[in-house]
C-alpha atoms as a PDB file:
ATOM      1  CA  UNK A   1       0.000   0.000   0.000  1.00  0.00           C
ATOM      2  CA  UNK A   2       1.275   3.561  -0.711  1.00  0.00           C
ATOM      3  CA  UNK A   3       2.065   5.434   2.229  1.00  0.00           C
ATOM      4  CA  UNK A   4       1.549   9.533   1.837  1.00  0.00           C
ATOM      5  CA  UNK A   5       4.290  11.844   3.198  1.00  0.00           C
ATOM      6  CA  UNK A   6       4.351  15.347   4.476  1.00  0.00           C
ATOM      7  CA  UNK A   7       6.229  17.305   1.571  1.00  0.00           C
ATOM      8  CA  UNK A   8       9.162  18.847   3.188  1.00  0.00           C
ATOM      9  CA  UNK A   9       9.221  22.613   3.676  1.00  0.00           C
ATOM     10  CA  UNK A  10      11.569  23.306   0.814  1.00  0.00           C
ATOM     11  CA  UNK A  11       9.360  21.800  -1.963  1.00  0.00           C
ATOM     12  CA  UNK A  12       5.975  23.867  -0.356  1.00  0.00           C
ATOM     13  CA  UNK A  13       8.021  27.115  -0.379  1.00  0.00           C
ATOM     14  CA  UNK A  14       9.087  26.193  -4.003  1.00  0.00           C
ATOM     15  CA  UNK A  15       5.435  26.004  -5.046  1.00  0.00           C
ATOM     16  CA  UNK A  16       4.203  28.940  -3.245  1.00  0.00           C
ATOM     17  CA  UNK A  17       7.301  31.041  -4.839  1.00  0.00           C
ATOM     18  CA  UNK A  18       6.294  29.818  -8.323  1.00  0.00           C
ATOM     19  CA  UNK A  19       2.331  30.066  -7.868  1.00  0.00           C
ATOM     20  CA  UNK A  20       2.741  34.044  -6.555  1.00  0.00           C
ATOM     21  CA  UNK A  21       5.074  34.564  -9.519  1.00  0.00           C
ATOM     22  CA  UNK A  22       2.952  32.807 -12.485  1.00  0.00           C
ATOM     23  CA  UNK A  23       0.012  35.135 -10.633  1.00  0.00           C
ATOM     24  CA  UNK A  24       1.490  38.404 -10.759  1.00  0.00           C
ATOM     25  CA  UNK A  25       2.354  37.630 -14.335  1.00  0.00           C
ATOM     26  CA  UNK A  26      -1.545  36.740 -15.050  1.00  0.00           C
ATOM     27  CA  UNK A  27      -2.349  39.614 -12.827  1.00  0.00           C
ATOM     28  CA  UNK A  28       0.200  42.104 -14.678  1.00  0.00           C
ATOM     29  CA  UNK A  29      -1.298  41.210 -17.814  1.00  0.00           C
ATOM     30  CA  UNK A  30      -4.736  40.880 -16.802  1.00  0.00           C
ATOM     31  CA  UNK A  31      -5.022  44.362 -16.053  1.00  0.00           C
ATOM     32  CA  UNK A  32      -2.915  45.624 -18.508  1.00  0.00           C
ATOM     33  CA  UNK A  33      -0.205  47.298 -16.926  1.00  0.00           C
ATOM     34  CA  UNK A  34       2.330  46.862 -19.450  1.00  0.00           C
ATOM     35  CA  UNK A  35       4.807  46.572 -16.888  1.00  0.00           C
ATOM     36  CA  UNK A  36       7.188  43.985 -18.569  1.00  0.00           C
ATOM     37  CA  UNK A  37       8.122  43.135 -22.317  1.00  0.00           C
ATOM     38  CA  UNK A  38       7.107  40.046 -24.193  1.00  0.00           C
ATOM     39  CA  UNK A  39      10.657  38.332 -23.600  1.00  0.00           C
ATOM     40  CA  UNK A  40      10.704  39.522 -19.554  1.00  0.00           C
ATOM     41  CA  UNK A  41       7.235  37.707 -19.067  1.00  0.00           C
ATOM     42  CA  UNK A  42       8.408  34.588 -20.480  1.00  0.00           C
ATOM     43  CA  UNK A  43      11.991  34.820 -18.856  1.00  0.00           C
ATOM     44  CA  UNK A  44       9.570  35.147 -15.671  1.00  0.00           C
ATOM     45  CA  UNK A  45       7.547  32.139 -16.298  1.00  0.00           C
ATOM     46  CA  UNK A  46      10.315  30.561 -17.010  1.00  0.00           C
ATOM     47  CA  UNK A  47      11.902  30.965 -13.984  1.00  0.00           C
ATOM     48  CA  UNK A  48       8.829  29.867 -11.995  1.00  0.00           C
ATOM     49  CA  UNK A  49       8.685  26.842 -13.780  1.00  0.00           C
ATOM     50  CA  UNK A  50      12.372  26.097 -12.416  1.00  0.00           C
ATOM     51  CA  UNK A  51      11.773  27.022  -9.255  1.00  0.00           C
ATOM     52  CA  UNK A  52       8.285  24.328  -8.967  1.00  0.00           C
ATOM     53  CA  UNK A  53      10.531  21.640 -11.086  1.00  0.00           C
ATOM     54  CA  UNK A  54      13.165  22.019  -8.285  1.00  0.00           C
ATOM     55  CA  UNK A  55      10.860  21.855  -4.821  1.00  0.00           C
ATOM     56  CA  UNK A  56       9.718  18.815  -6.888  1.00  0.00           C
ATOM     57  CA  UNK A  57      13.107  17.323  -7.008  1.00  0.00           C
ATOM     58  CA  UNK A  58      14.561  17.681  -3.505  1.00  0.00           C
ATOM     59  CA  UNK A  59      10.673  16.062  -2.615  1.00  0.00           C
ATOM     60  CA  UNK A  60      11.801  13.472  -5.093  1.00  0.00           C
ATOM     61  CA  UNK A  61      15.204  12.808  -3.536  1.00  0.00           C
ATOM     62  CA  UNK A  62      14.330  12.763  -0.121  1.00  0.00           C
ATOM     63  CA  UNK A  63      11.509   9.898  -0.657  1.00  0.00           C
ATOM     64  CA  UNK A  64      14.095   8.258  -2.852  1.00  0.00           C
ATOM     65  CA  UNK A  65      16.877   8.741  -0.192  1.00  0.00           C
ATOM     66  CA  UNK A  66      14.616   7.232   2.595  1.00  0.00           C
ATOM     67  CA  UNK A  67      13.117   4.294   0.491  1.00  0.00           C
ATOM     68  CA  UNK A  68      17.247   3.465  -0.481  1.00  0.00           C
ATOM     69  CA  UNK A  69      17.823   3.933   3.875  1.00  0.00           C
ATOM     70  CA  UNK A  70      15.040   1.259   4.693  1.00  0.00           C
ATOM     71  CA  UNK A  71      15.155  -0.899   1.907  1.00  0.00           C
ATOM     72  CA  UNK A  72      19.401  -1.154   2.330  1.00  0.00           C
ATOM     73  CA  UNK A  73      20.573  -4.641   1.171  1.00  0.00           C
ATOM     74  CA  UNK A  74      22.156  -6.127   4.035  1.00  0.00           C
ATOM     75  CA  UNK A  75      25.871  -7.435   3.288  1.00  0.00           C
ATOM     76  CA  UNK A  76      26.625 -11.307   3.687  1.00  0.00           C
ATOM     77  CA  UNK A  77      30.213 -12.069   3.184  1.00  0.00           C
END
């Protein structure tokens, strides 16, 4: 059975970062502020895209780290 685990604080702040950013984008072209060029925007969403693909990683690694710890094959020489 699949056990659930809390996601560590690194990958939640990682989401949060990216979500705000990817919102003020919307929000800054929503209303029409025109307060970034085409390229900036993208660059932007760009960067909040690396920032979610990383929390997701180090959540990645830790799980993987901690199945490798439990699951260690003992040694029988």
């Amino acid at each position: 059975m699949v056990r659930f685990q809390a996601l560590p604080k690194v990958t939640i702040i990682c989401y949060i970062i990216s979500v705000l950013i990817i919102g003020f984008v919307l929000a800054e072209q929503f209303g029409e502020w025109d307060l970034f060029s085409r390229k900036v925007k993208i660059g932007i969403l760009v960067s909040a895209a690396i920032i979610g693909v990383f929390g997701s990683i180090v959540s990645i690694a830790k799980q993987l780290a901690g199945y490798l710890k439990r699951n260690k094959p003992s040694a029988k020489d």
